[in-house]
Protein backbone atom coordinates (compact mmCIF):
# COMPACT_ATOMS: atom_id res chain seq x y z
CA UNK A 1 -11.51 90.68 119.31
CA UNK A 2 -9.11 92.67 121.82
CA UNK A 3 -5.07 92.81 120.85
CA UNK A 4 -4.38 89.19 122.95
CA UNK A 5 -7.31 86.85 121.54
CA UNK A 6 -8.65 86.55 117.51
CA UNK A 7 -12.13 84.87 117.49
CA UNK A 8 -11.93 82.08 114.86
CA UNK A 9 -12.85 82.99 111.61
CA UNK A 10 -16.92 83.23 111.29
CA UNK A 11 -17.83 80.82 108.13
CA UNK A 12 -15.40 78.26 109.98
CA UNK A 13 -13.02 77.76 107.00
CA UNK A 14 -9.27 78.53 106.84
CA UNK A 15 -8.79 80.91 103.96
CA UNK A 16 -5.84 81.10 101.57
CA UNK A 17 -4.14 84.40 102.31
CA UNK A 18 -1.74 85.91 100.09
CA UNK A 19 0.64 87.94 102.32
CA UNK A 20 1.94 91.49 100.24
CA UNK A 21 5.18 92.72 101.95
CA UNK A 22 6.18 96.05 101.03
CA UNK A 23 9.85 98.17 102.13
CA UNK A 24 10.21 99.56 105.32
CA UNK A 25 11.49 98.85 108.76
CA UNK A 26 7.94 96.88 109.86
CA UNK A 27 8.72 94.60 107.36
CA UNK A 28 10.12 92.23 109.92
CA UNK A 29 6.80 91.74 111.15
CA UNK A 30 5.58 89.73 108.38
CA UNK A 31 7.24 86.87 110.15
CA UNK A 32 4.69 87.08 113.12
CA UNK A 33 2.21 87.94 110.98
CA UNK A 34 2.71 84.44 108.59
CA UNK A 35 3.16 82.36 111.90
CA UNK A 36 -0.76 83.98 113.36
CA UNK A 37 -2.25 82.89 110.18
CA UNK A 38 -0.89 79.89 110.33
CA UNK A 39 -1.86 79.37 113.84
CA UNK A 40 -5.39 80.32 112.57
CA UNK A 41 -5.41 77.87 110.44
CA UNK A 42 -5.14 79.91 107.32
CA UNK A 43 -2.72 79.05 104.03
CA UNK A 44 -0.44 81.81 103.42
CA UNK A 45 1.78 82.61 100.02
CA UNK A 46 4.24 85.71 100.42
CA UNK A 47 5.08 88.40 98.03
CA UNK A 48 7.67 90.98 98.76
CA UNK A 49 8.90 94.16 96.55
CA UNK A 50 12.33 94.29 96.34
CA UNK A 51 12.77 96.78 98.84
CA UNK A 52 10.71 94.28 101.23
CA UNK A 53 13.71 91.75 100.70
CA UNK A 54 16.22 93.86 102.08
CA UNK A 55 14.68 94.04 105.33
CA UNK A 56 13.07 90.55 105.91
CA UNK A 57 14.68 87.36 103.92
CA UNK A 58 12.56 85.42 101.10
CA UNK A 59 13.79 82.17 102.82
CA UNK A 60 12.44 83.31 106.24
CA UNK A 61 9.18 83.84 104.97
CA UNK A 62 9.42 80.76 102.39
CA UNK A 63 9.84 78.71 105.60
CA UNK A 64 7.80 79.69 107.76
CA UNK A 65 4.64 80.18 105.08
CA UNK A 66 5.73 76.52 103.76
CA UNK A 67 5.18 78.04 100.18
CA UNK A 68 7.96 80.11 97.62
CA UNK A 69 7.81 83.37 98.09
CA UNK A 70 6.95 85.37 95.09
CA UNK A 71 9.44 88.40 94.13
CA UNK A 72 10.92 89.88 90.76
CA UNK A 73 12.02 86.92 90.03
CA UNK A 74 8.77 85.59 88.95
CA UNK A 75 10.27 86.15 84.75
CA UNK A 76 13.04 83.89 85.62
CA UNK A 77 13.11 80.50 83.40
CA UNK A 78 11.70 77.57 84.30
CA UNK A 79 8.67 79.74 85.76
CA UNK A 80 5.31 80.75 84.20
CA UNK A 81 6.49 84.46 83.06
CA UNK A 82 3.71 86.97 82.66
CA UNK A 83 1.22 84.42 83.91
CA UNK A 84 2.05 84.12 87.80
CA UNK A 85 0.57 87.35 88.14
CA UNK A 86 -3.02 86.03 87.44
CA UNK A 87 -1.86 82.49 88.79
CA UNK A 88 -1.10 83.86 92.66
CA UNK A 89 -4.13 86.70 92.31
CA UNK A 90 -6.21 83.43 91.28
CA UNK A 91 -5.13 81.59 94.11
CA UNK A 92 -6.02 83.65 96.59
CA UNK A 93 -9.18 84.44 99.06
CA UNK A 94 -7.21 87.61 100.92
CA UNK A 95 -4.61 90.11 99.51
CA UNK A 96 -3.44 91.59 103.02
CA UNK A 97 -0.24 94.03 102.21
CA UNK A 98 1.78 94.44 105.72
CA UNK A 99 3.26 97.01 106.02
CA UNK A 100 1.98 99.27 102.84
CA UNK A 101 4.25 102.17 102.11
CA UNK A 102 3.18 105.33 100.52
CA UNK A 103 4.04 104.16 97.57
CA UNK A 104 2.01 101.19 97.92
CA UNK A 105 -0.87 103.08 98.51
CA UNK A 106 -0.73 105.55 95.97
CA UNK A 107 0.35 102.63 93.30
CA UNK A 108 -2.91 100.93 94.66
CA UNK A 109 -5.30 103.84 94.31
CA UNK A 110 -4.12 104.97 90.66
CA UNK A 111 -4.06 101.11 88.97
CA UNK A 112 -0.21 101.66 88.55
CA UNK A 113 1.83 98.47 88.53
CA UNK A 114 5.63 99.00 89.06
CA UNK A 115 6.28 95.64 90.42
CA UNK A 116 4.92 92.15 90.92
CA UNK A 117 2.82 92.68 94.50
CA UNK A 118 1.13 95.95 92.91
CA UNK A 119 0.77 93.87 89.45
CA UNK A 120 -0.50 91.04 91.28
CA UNK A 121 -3.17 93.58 93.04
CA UNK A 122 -4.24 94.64 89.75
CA UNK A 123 -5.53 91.02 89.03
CA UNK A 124 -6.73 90.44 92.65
CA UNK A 125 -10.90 90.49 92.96
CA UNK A 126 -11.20 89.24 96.33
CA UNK A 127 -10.96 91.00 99.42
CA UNK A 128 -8.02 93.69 100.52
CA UNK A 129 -6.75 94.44 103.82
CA UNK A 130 -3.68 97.05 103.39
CA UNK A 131 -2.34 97.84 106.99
CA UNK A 132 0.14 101.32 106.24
CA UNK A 133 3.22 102.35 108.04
CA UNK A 134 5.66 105.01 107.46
CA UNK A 135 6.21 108.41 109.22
CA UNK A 136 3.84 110.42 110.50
CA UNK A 137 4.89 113.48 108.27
CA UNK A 138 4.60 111.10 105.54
CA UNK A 139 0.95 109.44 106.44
CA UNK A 140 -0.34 113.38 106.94
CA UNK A 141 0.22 114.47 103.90
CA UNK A 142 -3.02 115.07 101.50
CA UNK A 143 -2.27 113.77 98.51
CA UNK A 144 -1.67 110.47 100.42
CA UNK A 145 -4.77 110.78 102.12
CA UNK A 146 -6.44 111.13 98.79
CA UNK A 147 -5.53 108.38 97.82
CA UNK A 148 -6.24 106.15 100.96
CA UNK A 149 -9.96 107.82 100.39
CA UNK A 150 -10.20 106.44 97.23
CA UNK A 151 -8.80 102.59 98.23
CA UNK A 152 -11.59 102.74 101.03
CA UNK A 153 -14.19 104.07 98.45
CA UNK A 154 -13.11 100.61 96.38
CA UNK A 155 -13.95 99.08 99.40
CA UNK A 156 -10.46 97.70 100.44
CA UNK A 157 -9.93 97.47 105.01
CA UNK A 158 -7.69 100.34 105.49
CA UNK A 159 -6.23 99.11 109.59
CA UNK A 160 -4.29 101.71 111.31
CA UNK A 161 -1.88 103.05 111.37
CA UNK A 162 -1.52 103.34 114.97
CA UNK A 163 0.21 105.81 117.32
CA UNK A 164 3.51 105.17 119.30
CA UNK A 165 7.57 105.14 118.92
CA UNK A 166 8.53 105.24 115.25
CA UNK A 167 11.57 104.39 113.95
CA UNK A 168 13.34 107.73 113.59
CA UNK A 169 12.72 107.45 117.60
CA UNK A 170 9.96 110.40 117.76
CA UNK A 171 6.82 109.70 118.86
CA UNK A 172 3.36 110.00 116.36
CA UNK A 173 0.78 108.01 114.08
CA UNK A 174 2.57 105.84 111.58
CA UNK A 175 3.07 102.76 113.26
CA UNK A 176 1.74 99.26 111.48
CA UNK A 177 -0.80 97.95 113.88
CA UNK A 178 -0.42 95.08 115.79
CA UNK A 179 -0.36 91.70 113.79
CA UNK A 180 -3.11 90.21 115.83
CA UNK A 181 -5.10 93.28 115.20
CA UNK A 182 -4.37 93.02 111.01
CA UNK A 183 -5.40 89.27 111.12
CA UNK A 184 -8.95 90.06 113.21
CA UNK A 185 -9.31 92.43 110.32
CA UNK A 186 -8.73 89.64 107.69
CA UNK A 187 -10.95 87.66 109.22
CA UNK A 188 -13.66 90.24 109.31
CA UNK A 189 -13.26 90.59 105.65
CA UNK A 190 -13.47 86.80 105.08
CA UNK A 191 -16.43 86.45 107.02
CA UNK A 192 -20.08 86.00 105.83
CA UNK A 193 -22.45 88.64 104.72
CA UNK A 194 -24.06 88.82 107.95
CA UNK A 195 -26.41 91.42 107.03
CA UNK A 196 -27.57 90.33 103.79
CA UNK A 197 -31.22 91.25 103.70
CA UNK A 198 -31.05 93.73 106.24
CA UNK A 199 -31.23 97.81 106.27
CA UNK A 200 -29.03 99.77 108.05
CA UNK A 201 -30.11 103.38 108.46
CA UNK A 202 -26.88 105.64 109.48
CA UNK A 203 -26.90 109.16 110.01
CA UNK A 204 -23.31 110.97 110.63
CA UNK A 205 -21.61 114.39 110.51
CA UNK A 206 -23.01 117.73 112.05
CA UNK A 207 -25.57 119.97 111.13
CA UNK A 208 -25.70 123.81 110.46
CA UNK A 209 -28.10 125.92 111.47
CA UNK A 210 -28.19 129.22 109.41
CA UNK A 211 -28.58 133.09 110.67
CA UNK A 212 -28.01 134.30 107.98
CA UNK A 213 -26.35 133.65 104.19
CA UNK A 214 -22.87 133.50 105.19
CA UNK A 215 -22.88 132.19 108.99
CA UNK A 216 -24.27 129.25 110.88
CA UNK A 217 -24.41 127.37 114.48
CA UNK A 218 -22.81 124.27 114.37
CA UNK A 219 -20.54 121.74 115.94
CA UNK A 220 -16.89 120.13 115.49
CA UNK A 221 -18.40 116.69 114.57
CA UNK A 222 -16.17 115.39 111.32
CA UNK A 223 -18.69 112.49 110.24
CA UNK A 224 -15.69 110.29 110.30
CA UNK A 225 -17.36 107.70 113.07
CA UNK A 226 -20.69 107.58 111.52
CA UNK A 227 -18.93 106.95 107.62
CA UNK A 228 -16.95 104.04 109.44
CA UNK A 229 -20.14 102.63 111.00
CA UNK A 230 -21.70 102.92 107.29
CA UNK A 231 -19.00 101.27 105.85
CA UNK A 232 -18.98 98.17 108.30
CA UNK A 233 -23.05 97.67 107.56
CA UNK A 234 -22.25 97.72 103.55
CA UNK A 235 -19.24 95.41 104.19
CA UNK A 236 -21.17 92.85 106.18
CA UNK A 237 -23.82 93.17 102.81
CA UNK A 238 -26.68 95.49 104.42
CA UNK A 239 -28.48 97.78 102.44
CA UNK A 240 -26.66 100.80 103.87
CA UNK A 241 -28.81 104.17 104.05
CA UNK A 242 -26.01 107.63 105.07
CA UNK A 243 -28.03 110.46 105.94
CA UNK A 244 -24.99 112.97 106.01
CA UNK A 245 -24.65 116.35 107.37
CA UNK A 246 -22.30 118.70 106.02
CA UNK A 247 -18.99 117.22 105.69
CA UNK A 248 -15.98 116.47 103.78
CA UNK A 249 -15.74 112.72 103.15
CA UNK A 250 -15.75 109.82 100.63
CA UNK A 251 -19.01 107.89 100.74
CA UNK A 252 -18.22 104.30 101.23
CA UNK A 253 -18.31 101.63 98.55
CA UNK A 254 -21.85 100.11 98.25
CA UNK A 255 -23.90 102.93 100.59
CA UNK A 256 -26.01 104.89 99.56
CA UNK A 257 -25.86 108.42 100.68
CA UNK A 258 -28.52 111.30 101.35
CA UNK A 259 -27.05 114.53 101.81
CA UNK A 260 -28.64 117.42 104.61
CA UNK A 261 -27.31 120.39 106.30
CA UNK A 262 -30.46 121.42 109.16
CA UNK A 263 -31.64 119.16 111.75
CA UNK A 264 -34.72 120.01 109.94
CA UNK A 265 -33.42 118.37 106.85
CA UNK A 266 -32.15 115.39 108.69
CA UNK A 267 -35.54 114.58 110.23
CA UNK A 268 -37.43 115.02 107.55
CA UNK A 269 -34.79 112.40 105.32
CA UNK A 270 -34.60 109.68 108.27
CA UNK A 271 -38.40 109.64 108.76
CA UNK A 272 -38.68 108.67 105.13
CA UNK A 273 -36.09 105.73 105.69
CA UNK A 274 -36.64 104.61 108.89
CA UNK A 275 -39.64 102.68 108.72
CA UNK A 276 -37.99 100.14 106.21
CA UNK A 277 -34.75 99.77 108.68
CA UNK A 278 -33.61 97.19 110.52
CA UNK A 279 -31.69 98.71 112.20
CA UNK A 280 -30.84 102.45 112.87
CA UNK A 281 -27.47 103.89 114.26
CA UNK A 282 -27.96 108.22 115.26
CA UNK A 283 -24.30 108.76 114.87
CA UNK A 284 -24.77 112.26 113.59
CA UNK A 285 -24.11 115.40 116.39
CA UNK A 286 -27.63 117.51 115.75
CA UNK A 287 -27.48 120.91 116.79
CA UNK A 288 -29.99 120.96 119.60
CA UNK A 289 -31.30 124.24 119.16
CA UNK A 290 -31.28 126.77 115.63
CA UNK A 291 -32.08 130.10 115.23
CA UNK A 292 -35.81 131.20 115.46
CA UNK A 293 -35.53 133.32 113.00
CA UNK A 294 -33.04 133.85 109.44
CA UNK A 295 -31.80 136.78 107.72
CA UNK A 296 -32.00 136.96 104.57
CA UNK A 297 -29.32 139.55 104.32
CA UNK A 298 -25.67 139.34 106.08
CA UNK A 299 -25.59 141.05 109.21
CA UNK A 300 -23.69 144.01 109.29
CA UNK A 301 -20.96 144.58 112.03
CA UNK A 302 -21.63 148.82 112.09
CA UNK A 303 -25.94 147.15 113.14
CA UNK A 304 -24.28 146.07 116.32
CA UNK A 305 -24.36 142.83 118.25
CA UNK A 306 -27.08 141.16 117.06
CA UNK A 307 -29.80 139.78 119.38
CA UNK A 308 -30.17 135.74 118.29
CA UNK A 309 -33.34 134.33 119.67
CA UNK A 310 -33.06 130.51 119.51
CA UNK A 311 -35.48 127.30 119.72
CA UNK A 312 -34.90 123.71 120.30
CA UNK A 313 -34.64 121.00 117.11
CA UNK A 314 -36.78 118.37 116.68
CA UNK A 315 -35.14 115.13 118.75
CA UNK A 316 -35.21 112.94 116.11
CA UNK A 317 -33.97 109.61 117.84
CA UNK A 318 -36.86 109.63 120.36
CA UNK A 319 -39.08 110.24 117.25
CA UNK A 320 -37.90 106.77 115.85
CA UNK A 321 -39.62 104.74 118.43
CA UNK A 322 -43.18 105.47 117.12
CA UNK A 323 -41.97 105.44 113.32
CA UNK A 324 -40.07 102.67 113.60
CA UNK A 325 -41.41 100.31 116.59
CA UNK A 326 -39.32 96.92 115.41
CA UNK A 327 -35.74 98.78 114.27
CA UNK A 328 -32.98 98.10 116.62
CA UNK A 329 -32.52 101.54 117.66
CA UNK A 330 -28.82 103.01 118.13
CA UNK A 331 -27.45 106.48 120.10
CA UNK A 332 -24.66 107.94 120.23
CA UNK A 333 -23.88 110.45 123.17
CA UNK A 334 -20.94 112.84 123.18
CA UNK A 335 -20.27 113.60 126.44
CA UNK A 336 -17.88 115.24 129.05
CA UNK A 337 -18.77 112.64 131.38
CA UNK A 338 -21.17 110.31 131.99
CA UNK A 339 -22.25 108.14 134.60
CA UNK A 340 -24.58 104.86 134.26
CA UNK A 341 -27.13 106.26 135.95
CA UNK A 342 -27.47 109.09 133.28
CA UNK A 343 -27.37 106.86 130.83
CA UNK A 344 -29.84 105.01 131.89
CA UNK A 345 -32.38 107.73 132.03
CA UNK A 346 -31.30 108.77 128.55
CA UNK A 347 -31.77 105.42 127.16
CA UNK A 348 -35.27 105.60 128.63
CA UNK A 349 -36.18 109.63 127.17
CA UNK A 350 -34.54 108.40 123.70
CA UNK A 351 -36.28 105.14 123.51
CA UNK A 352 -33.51 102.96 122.63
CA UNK A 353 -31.97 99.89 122.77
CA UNK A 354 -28.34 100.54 123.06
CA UNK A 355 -26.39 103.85 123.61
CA UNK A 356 -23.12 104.23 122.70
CA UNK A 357 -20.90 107.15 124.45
CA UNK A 358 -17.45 108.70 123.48
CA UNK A 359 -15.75 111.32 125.86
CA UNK A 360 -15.38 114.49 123.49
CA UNK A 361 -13.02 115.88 126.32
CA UNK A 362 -10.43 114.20 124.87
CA UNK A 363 -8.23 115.38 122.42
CA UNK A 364 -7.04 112.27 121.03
CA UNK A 365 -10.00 110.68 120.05
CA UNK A 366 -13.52 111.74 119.33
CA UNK A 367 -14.40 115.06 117.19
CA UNK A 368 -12.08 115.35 113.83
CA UNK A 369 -9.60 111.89 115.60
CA UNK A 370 -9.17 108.78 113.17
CA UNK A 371 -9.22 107.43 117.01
CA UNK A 372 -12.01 106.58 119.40
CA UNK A 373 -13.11 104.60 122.96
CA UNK A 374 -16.28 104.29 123.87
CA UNK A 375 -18.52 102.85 126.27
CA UNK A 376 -21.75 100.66 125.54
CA UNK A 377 -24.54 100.75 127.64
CA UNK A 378 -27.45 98.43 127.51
CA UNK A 379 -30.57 98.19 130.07
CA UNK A 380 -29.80 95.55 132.36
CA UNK A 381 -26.54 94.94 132.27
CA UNK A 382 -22.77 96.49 132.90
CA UNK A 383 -21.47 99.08 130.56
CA UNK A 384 -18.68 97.91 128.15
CA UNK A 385 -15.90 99.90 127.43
CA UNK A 386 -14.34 99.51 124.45
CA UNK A 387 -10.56 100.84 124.37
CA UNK A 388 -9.24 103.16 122.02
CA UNK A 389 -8.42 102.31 118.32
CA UNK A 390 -9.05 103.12 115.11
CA UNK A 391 -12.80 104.12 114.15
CA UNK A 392 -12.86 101.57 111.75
CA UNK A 393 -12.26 98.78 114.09
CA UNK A 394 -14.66 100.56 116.67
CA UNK A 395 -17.15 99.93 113.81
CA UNK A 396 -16.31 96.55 113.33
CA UNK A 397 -16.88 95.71 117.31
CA UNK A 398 -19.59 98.05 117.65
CA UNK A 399 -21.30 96.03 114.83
CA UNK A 400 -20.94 92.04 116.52
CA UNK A 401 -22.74 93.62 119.31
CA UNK A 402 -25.73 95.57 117.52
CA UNK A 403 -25.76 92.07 115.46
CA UNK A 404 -26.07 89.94 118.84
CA UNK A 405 -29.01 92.30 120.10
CA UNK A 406 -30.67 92.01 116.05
CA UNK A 407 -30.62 88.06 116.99
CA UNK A 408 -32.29 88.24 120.53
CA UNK A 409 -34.55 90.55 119.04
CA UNK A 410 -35.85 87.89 116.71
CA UNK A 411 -35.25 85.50 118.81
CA UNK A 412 -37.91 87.02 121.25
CA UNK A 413 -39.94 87.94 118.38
CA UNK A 414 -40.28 84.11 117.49
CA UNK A 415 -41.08 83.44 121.06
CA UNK A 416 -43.70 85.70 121.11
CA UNK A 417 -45.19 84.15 118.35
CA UNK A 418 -44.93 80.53 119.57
């Protein structure tokens, strides 16, 4: 769903939503965040920190959610003490906390509890959607991003944040995305395991090629793209197979990961797992060529320039149409430019069903970005842009259309048959 229209939610329920509201200037957002659920149909609760209060008022939220708001008051008499905790977490289908501070976060990732909405997480099992905001110095910093690792590795929906004016009136990434993009998000996690019974084969990250024990050829591809893509396919309940290249990342909750550094490698690990697969996604950036030969030794600078003779890798995607003649078959192209005609013809070489391309031009999305646009092109019909946001919610909209091609697939399939 774009930023101006939310699909309805899949399973065609309305979902009980418990809206966590945590300090900072976004918190006046909640309001418009309680009236789109609403407007979706959902039933929403409130709980804000006490910070939260200070910027949006309990009765604002109490009337417009048509339900108390939950706060430190919770121990006050006449109410149920140290059992509302479990009574709200009970309640609820969806713990979405907009915005989530730093604190939030890190309280989140370590099991701390310093008030009711992080006590109230603690006894939450369902789904969680945490959408941060705070400055961009703030968001950048590693322990923080530690710790936002480890929530995704739980598998909680990590949306945003997103780039733009913040409130100290500079310009960077810390802004709480949009509300309509938080409740598409919600919605997502509400919906069905789609893929239940499916495999999803994902490969993501670069690969190195060595010369020699200390240096390699390789490229600026961070994996981050391909882990979001694996992380979609696990949340939507596929058996999710990561074939990962060399890089520095979490591996999402309920995938399971094979680790390479060659193209070599790579091959060798997909054409193992690809005959089983559904469905197979070449995010990964393979170095197209490697050195011929290796040296066992480091090359020494006084030897002089050496002379590196190279040959061309194995293309594993067109490989996959022989090993794997009924998978929905997936590219990715990173390119300077590309036109339709191009893509065309490399759909044909590759053999595949869908190719998805990302401008690595760019400095603001693509290689090492949270960020990404891309464009989807199919055989037979327009290409389809898909504007820049985070890579997670790329995933997510990359995903309803590689699940729309799965069902014509069949669908043809049981034609065929008939």
């Amino acid at each position: 769903a774009s930023a101006q229209t939310v699909a309805a939610p899949r399973d065609g329920r309305s979902a009980r939503i418990l809206l966590g509201v945590c300090g900072g200037i976004a918190a006046y957002k909640a309001a418009e965040l309680v009236r789109r659920f609403r407007e979706r149909g959902h039933e929403v609760r409130c709980a804000l920190t006490p910070s939260a209060a200070r910027f949006v008022s309990p009765l604002t939220l109490e009337v417009l959610s048509g339900n108390p708001v939950y706060s430190e008051t919770y121990l006050e008499a006449g109410r149920h003490g140290e059992e509302e905790h479990i009574v709200a977490a009970a309640w609820a289908d969806l713990l979405c906390i907009a915005p989530a501070t730093a604190h939030m976060l890190s309280s989140l990732a370590l099991g701390l509890a310093p008030n009711f909405l992080s006590t109230l997480a603690l006894a939450f099992r369902g789904a969680v959607v945490v959408a941060p905001a705070m400055h961009s110095v703030m968001w950048e910093k590693a322990p923080l991003q530690t710790n936002v690792d480890e929530l995704r590795r739980h598998g909680v929906v990590v949306i945003g944040p997103d780039s733009g004016p913040l409130a100290s009136g500079e310009f960077g990434l810390g802004r709480m995305s949009d509300p309509l993009s938080i409740v598409t998000a919600c919605e997502r996690s509400l919906a069905p395991r789609s893929l239940a019974g499916r495999t999803v084969l994902i490969t993501a990250g670069p690969t190195q090629e060595p010369i020699d024990p200390v240096r390699y050829l390789g490229n600026r591809s961070s994996g981050k793209m391909g882990f979001a893509l694996a992380a979609e396919a696990a949340r939507r309940g596929a058996r999710t197979l990561l074939v990962a290249g060399p890089v520095a990342l979490p591996t999402p909750s309920g995938v399971e990961r094979h680790d390479v550094r060659t193209a070599l490698e790579m091959e060798k690990v997909v054409h193992d797992l690809a005959g089983d697969s559904d469905l197979i996604v070449m995010a990964a950036a393979v170095a197209d060529f490697r050195p011929a030969s290796y040296e066992t030794h480091k090359i020494k600078r006084h030897q002089g320039t050496p002379e590196i003779e190279l040959v061309a890798n194995p293309d594993i995607l067109a490989s996959l149409a022989e090993l794997a003649p009924n998978a929905l078959r997936v590219g990715f192209a990173a390119e300077s430019a590309l036109t339709a005609d191009e893509a065309e013809r490399k759909m044909r070489a590759k053999n595949v069903h869908l190719l998805i391309a990302n401008d690595i031009s760019r400095g603001d999305i693509g290689f090492g970005s949270d960020q990404n646009e891309v464009i989807v092109f199919r055989p037979e019909a327009p290409p389809e842009p898909i504007s820049r946001r985070p890579k997670a919610e790329i995933a997510g909209v990359l995903f309803d259309r590689f699940e729309t091609s799965l069902r014509s697939r069949l669908s043809e399939a049981r034609s065929t048959r008939g």
